[in-house]
Every structure is written in structure tokens, then in C-alpha cells.
Protein backbone atom coordinates (compact mmCIF):
# COMPACT_ATOMS: atom_id res chain seq x y z
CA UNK A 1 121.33 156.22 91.80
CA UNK A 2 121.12 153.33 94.39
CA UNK A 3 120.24 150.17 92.20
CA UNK A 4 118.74 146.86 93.80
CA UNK A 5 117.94 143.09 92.58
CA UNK A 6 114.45 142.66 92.24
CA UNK A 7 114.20 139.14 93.51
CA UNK A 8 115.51 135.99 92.00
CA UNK A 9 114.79 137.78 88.33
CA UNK A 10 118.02 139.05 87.49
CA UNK A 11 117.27 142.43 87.31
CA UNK A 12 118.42 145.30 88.86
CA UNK A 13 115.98 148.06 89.75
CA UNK A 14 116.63 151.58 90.91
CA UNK A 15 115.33 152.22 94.25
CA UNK A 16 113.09 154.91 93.16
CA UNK A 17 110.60 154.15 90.37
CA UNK A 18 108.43 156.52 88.16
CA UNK A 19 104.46 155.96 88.98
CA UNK A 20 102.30 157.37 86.25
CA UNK A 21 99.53 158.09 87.45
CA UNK A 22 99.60 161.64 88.62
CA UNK A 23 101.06 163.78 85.57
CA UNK A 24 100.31 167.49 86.25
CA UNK A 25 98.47 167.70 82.65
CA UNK A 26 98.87 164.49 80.58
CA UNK A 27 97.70 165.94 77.77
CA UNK A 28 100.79 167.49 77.41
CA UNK A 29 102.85 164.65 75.19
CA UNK A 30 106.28 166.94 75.23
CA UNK A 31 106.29 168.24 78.80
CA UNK A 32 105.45 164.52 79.93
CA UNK A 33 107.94 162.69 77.57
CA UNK A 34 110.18 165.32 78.92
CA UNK A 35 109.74 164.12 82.84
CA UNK A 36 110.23 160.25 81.71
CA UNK A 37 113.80 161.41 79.82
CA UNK A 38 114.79 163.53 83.12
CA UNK A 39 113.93 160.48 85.38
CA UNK A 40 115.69 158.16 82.94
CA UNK A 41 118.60 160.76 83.09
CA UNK A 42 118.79 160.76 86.68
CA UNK A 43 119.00 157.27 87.27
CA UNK A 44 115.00 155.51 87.43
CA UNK A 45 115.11 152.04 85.69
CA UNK A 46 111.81 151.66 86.46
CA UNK A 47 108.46 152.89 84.52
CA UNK A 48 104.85 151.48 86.32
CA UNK A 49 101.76 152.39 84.88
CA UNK A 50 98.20 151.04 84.59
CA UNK A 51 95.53 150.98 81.82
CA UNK A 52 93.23 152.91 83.74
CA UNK A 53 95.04 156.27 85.04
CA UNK A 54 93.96 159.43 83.23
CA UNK A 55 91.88 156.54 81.06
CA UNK A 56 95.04 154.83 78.96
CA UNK A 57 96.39 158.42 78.57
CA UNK A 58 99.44 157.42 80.78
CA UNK A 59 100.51 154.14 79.19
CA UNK A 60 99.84 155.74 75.67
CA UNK A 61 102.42 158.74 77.14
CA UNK A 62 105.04 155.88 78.68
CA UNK A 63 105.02 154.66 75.34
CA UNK A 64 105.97 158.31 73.59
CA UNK A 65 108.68 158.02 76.95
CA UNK A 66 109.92 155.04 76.74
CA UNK A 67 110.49 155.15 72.65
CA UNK A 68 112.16 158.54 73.43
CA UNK A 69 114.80 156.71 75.99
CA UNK A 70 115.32 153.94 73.42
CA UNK A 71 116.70 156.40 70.95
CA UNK A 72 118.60 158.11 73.91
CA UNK A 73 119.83 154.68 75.07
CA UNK A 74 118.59 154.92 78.70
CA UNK A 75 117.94 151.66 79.71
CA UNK A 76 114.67 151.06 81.76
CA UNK A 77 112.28 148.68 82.74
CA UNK A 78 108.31 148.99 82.38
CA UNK A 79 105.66 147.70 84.14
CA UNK A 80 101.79 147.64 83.94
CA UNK A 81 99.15 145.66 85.33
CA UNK A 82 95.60 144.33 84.20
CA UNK A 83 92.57 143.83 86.19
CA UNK A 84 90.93 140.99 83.62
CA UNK A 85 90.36 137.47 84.52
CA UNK A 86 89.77 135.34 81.50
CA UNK A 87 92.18 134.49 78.71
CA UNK A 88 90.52 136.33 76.16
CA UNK A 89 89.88 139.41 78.23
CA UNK A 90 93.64 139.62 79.27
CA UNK A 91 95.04 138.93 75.67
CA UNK A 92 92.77 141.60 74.84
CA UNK A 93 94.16 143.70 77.15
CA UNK A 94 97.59 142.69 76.98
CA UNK A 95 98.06 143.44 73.32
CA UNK A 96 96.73 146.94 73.80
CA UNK A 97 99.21 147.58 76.18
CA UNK A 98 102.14 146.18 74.18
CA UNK A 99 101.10 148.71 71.36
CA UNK A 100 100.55 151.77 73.32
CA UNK A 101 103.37 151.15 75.03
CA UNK A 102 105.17 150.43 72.57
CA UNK A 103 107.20 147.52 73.35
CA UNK A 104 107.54 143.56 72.70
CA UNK A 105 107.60 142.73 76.27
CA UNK A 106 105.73 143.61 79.39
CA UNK A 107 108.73 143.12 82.36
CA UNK A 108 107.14 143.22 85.00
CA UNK A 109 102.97 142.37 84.46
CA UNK A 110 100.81 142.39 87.47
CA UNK A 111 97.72 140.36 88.85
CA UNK A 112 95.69 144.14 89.37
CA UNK A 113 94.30 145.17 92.75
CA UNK A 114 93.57 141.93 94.93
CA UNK A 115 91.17 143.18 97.54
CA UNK A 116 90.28 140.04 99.15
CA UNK A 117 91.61 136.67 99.32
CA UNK A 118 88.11 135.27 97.87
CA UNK A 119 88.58 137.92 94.85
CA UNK A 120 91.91 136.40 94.29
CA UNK A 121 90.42 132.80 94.03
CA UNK A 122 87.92 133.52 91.98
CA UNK A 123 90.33 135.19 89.34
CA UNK A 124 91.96 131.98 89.76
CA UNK A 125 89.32 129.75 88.71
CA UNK A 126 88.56 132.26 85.84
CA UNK A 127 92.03 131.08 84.68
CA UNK A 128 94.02 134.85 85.24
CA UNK A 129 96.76 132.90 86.63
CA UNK A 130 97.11 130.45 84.32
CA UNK A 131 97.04 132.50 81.52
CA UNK A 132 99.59 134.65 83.02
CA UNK A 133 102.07 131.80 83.40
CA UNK A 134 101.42 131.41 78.87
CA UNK A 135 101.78 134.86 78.79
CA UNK A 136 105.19 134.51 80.13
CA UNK A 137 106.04 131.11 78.26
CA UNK A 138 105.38 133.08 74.65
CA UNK A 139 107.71 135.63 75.77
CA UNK A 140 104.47 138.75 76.27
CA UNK A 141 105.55 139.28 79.94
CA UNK A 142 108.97 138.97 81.80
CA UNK A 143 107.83 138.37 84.94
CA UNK A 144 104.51 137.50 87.03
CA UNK A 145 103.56 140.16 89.41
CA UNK A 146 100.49 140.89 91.62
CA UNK A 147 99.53 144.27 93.03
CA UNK A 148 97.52 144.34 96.80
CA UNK A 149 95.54 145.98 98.79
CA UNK A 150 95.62 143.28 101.39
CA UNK A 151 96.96 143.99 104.84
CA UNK A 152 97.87 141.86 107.75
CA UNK A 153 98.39 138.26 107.55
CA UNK A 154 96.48 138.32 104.12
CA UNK A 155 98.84 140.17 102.13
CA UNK A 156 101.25 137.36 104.03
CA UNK A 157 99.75 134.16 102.72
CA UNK A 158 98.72 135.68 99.19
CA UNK A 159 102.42 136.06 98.88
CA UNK A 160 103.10 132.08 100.40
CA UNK A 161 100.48 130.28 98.27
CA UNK A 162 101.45 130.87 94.35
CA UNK A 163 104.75 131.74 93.11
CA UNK A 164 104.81 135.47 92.07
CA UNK A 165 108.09 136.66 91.56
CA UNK A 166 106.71 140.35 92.41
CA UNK A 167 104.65 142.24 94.81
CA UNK A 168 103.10 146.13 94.61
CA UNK A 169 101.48 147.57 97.67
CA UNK A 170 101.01 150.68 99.45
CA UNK A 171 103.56 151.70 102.24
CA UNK A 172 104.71 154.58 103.95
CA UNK A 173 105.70 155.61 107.25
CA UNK A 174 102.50 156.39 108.90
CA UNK A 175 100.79 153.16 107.48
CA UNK A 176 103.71 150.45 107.47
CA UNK A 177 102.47 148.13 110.33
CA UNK A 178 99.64 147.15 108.54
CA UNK A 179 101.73 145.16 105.75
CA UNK A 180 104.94 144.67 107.75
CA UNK A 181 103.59 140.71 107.93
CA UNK A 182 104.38 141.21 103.92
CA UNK A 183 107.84 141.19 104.13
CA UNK A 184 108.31 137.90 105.90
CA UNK A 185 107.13 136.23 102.42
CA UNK A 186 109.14 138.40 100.55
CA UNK A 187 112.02 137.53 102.09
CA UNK A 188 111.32 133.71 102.50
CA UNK A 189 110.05 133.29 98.83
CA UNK A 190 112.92 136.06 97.82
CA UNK A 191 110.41 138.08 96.17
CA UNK A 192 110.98 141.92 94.11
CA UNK A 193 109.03 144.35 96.11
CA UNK A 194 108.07 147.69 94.71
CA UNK A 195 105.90 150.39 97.31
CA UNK A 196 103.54 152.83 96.15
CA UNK A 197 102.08 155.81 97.81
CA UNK A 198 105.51 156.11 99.61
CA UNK A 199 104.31 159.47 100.51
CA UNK A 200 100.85 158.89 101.58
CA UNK A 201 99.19 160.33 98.74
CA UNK A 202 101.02 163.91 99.30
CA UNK A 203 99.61 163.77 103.16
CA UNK A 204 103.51 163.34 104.59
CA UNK A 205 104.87 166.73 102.57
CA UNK A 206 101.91 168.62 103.00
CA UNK A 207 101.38 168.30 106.91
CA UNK A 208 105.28 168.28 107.84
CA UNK A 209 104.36 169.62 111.19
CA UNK A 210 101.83 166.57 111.95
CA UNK A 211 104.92 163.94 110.62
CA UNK A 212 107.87 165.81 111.74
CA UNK A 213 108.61 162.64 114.01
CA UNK A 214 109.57 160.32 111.22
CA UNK A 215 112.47 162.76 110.26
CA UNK A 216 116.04 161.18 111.57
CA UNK A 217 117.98 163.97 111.34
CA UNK A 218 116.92 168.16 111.74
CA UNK A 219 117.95 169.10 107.97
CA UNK A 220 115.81 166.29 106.44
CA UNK A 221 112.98 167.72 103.97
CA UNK A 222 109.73 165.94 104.78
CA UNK A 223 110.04 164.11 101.17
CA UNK A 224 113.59 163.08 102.10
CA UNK A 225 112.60 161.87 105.56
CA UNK A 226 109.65 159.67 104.00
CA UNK A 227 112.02 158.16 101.31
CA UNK A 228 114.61 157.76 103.46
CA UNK A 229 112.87 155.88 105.66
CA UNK A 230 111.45 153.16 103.34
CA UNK A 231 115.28 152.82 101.36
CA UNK A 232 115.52 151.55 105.06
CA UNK A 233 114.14 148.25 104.56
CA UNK A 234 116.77 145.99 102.45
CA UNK A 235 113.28 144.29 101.09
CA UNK A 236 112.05 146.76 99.25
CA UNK A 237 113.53 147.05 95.60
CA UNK A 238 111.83 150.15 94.34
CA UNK A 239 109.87 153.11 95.67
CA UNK A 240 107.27 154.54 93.33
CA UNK A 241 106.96 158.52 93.23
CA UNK A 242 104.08 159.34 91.48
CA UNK A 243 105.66 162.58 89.24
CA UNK A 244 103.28 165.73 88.63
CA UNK A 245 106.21 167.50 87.09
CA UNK A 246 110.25 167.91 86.73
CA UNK A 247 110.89 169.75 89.88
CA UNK A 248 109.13 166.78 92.00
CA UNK A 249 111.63 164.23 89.63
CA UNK A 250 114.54 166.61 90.86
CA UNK A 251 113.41 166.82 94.46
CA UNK A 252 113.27 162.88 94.70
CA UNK A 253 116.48 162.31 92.85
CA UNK A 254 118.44 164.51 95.34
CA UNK A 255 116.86 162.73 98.29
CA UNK A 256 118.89 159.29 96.59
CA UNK A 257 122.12 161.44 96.95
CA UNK A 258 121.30 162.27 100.42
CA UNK A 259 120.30 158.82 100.96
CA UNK A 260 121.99 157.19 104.71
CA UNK A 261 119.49 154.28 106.28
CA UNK A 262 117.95 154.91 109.00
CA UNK A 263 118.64 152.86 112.20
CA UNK A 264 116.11 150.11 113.93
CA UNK A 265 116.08 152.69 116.98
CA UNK A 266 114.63 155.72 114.85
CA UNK A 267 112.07 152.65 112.94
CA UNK A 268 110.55 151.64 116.92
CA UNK A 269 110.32 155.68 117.39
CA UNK A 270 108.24 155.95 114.74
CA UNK A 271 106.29 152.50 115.43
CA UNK A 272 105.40 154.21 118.51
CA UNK A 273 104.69 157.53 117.50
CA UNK A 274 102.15 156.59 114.66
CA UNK A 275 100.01 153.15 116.94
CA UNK A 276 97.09 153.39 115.04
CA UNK A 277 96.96 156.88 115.00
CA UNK A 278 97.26 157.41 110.94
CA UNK A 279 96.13 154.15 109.67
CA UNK A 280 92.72 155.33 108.40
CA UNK A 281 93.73 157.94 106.55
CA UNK A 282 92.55 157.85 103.12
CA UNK A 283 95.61 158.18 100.84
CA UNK A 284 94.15 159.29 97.32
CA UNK A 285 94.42 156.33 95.15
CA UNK A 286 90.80 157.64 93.65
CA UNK A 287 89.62 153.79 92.94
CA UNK A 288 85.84 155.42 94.51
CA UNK A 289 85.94 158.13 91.68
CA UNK A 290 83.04 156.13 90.29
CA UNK A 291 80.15 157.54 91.89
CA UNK A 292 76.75 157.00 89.93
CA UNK A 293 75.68 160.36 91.47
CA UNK A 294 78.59 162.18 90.18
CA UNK A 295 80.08 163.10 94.09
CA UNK A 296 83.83 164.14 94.11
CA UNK A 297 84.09 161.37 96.60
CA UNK A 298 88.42 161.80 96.41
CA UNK A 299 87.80 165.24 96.96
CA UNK A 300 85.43 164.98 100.18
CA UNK A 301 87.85 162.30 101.52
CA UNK A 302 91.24 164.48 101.02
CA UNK A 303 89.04 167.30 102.86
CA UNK A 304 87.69 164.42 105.35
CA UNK A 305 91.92 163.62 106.14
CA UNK A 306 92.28 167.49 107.06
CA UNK A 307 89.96 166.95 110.07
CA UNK A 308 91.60 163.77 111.53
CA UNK A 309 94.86 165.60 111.04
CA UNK A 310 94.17 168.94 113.01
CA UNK A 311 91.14 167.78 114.77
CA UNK A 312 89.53 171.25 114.06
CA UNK A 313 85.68 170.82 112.68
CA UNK A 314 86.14 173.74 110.27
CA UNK A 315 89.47 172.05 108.37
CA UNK A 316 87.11 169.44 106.22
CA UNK A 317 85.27 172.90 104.76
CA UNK A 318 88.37 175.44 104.75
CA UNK A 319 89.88 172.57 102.47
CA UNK A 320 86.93 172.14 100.22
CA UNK A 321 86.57 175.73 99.83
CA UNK A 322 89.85 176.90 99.21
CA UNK A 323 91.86 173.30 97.64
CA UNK A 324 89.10 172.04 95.98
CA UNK A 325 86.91 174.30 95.45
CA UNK A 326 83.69 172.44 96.47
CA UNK A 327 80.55 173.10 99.06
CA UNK A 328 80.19 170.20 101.63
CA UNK A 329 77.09 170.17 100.24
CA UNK A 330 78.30 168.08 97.45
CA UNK A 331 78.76 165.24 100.49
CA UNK A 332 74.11 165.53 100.97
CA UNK A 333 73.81 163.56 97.18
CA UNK A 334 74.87 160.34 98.28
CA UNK A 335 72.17 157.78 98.48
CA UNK A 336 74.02 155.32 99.91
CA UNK A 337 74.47 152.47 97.18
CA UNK A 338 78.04 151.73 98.68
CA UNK A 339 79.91 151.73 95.15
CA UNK A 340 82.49 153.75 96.93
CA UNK A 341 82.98 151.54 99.31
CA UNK A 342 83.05 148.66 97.73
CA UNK A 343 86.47 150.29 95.38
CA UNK A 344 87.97 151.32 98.60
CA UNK A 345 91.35 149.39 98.68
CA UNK A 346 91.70 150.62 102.59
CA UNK A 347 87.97 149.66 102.96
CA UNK A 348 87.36 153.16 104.37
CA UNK A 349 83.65 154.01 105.59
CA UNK A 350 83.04 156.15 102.85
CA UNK A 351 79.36 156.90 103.63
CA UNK A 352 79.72 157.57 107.35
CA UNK A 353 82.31 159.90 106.53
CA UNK A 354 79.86 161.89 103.69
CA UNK A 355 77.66 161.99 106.29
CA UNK A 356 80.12 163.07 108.92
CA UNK A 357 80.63 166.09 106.32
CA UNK A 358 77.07 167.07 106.40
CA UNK A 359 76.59 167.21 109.92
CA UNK A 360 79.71 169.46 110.45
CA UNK A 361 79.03 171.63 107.32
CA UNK A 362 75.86 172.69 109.33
């Protein structure tokens, strides 16, 4: 395992991370604690989690993990995040998570899902940042994260104006330009730097003939070729996978042993290959899976990616029908009240799109 600092903390993080939010059944307790051990096995320092994915069912399941590599004596690090503002709404939260999880210390704790820069104020003034910096005085967090959805020179001056040691966004190789601006405050404020969706949300794997470009050499496996490509970038500490099962665990630990960066030449290749071409690609993060209506609005979207990627009007219902088992139809209930949207962390148009998959369902 290739291990790097995560900023001025200290501590040293393995470049690939465990996500945990996409556990093929997380009901399972055994088969899941059994993925953390192999990970832990294998080299990942790193645990991330959230209170909301599959409910709390995933940090309740870290916790079952991470007490399981204590008695192993694999070292590891967790992380988790909270989207409260207010003092008593975090400490609610926060001791919740230290008991499901099992633990006396959060390491890394993260400012949850910044949309906007005004959203980030206002959490502010509802004291979330100040009550982080007591949660890390009494010795409940290690260190003060945020996670972001911002892109652009916003994601750039969240990172210059308060001093988190930590930053979680999305990047991959078809969507990097839109937070490259990111790294220049992570390296100015030396700041740990953890990725997620590294693989688009499955997209890169599953259409290896659409992203055979970012691949630097012919034997490269379309997973390999994706991490590869962001172990690239010295500022990024940690890559999360988000592990369905042990093969996927396996898969990603042999792309560390295959690991060789790739050069700036093959990085400007891809730059150009990808222009704007990819950006808008919805990458499965399921934040609009709150529909009042009850729409499979993830579902409709994944199915909605299938016709940008082949351009062929029949892909959005060939992928409903046989993937997802859905009717387009599903796409008709939407009365517009823009709850969707509003969740979107890309800030997709959600409802053009469910009406896109009407019209070509016809």
C-alpha cells in the first residue's frame, strides 16, 4: 500500500480509502465486517462514512468493522461527517456517531455537503464552525474537515477563508477541470485531500469503450486507468472506492500494486479529450432520492447518462427496462416542485431531463 500525509496533521493515510456508502446488502453484519477486515488487511487506513447512507446502517456496520480491526490490530483511521448547524443539533449528532461507531474520537469530522458559498455562511452564523473548533478542543474530533460540492473558484476560496485542515469532493477523470482551482488552496494552505466518486459513480468501468482515452498504457483495466490517474496528483491523500463487495476491495488493491503515475503529457490528452464533453453527467450520489412523489429520480438519471453516452434515443429505456427495471413512465409523475433539484450537488436540471424521458419514451 502507497501511504501519504494528510496535510499538516501528522497522519499518514493510504491512498485508497474505504467509502461506505454502497455495501452490496448492508444488512449483512458478517459479509460487511468481513470487507472492512479485507481492506484493513490489504493496506486502507482509511474508513469514511456518513450518518445518512443506507439510513445509519453503514456507520452502525463501520462500528462492528472497526471494533473487529481493533482486536485484529489493524490500525485505521475513521471519518464521518454531519450536516447540523447548531451546537445542540451537532452534539446530538456527534455522540450518536461516537457510539455506533464505536469509538472515543471522530479523526477526521466534516462540515457535510456545502452547496453554496451562502449555505456555508449561514451554517456559520448558526455557530457549526465554532462548535466544531470545541468539538476538537474536548478531544470528540481529531481534525476539522469540510466536504463540497462546490466547483470552480468557489470550492477555491471556501478552502482560503477558514482554516480546515481537510477537504472531500468529487473527482475523477472525466470531471476534474471543474475543481482543479481546488488544489491551488490545498497546496497553499497544505491541506489533506480525500476524492470521492473516483470512478464516476461506476460510469468509467461500465462504458470502457466511451473512456478508453484516459488509459496510459494498453493493459490498464478501466478501474486501474481511473485510479491511476488520480494517484497522479501528489495533492490528493486518499481516493475513496465506494466497496459493494470483496472482489471490488481486491480489484482496487491490485491496481495500488500496479500503481506508476501518469505523466503531465497523458493529463493534457485527457484535458482535451473530455472539454466539457462529460461534465454533466450525473454521477449517482442519490442526494435527489427524496422525491415527495415517490419517482426513482437516481434511477431515471443513471438511465438519462446512457443517452448522453451513446447518443442513441432508445439507451435511456433499454436501461430502465433491463438495469432497473422501470417504465419511463415513472419520469410523467413529477409535478415539478424542484426538491430534486434543489439536493443536486452538480445542480443538474433534473426536471428537464424527466421530461426529456417522456418525450423520448413516446
Amino acid at each position: 500500500m502507497l501511504y501519504r500525509p494528510y496535510g499538516r496533521t501528522g497522519k499518514d493515510c493510504s491512498v485508497l480509502g474505504f467509502g461506505g456508502m454502497r455495501f452490496e446488502n448492508v444488512d449483512d453484519r458478517d459479509a460487511c465486517v468481513e470487507m472492512i477486515v479485507e481492506a484493513a488487511k490489504g493496506g486502507i487506513n482509511y474508513f469514511d462514512t456518513a450518518p445518512a447512507y443506507f439510513g445509519i446502517k453503514s456507520e452502525t456496520v463501520f462500528g462492528e468493522g472497526l471494533r473487529e480491526l481493533r482486536r485484529l490490530g489493524l490500525p485505521y483511521y475513521c471519518a464521518t461527517k454531519t450536516f447540523e448547524q447548531t451546537e445542540k443539533a451537532i452534539r446530538t449528532e456527534i455522540e450518536a456517531q461516537l457510539e455506533r461507531l464505536g469509538v472515543q474520537q471522530i479523526d477526521f469530522y466534516h462540515v457535510w455537503c456545502i452547496l453554496t458559498p451562502e449555505a456555508w455562511g449561514e451554517r456559520k452564523r448558526n455557530g457549526t464552525w465554532a462548535t466544531f473548533q470545541k468539538l476538537k478542543d474536548e478531544g470528540l474530533i481529531g481534525h476539522i474537515c469540510v466536504s463540497s460540492h462546490l466547483i470552480g473558484d468557489e470550492i477555491r476560496k471556501l478552502l482560503q477563508a477558514d482554516p480546515f485542515e481537510g477537504v472531500l469532493f468529487g473527482y475523477s477523470a472525466y470531471n476534474f477541470s471543474a475543481r482543479e482551482k481546488a488544489f491551488e488552496a490545498i497546496r497553499d494552505r497544505g491541506l489533506g485531500c480525500v476524492v470521492m466518486n473516483p470512478l464516476g459513480g461506476g460510469l468509467i468501468p461500465q462504458h470502457p469503450e466511451v473512456f478508453s482515452f484516459i488509459k496510459s498504457r494498453e493493459d490498464q483495466g478501466m478501474v486501474e486507468a481511473a485510479l491511476h490517474f488520480l494517484w497522479s496528483h501528489p495533492e490528493i491523500t486518499t481516493t475513496l472506492v465506494g466497496f459493494s463487495n470483496v472482489q471490488e476491495i481486491r480489484e482496487a488493491l491490485a491496481a495500488v500494486e500496479s500503481f506508476r503515475a501518469v505523466d503531465s503529457a497523458h493529463v493534457e490528452r485527457i484535458r482535451a479529450a473530455i472539454g466539457d464533453a462529460f461534465l454533466h453527467l450525473c454521477t449517482g450520489c442519490q442526494y435527489c432520492d427524496n422525491c415527495p412523489e415517490g419517482i426513482p429520480v437516481p434511477q431515471l438519471m443513471d438511465a438519462y447518462n446512457h443517452l448522453h453516452l451513446t447518443g442513441k434515443k432508445d439507451a435511456i429505456a433499454e436501461r430502465l427496462k433491463w438495469h432497473w427495471n422501470l417504465p419511463a413512465s415513472e419520469a410523467s409523475r413529477c409535478n415539478e416542485c424542484g426538491s430534486c433539484e434543489a439536493a443536486c450537488t452538480q445542480h443538474l436540471p433534473i426536471i428537464e431531463r424527466l421530461k426529456a424521458i417522456v418525450e423520448l419514451a413516446r
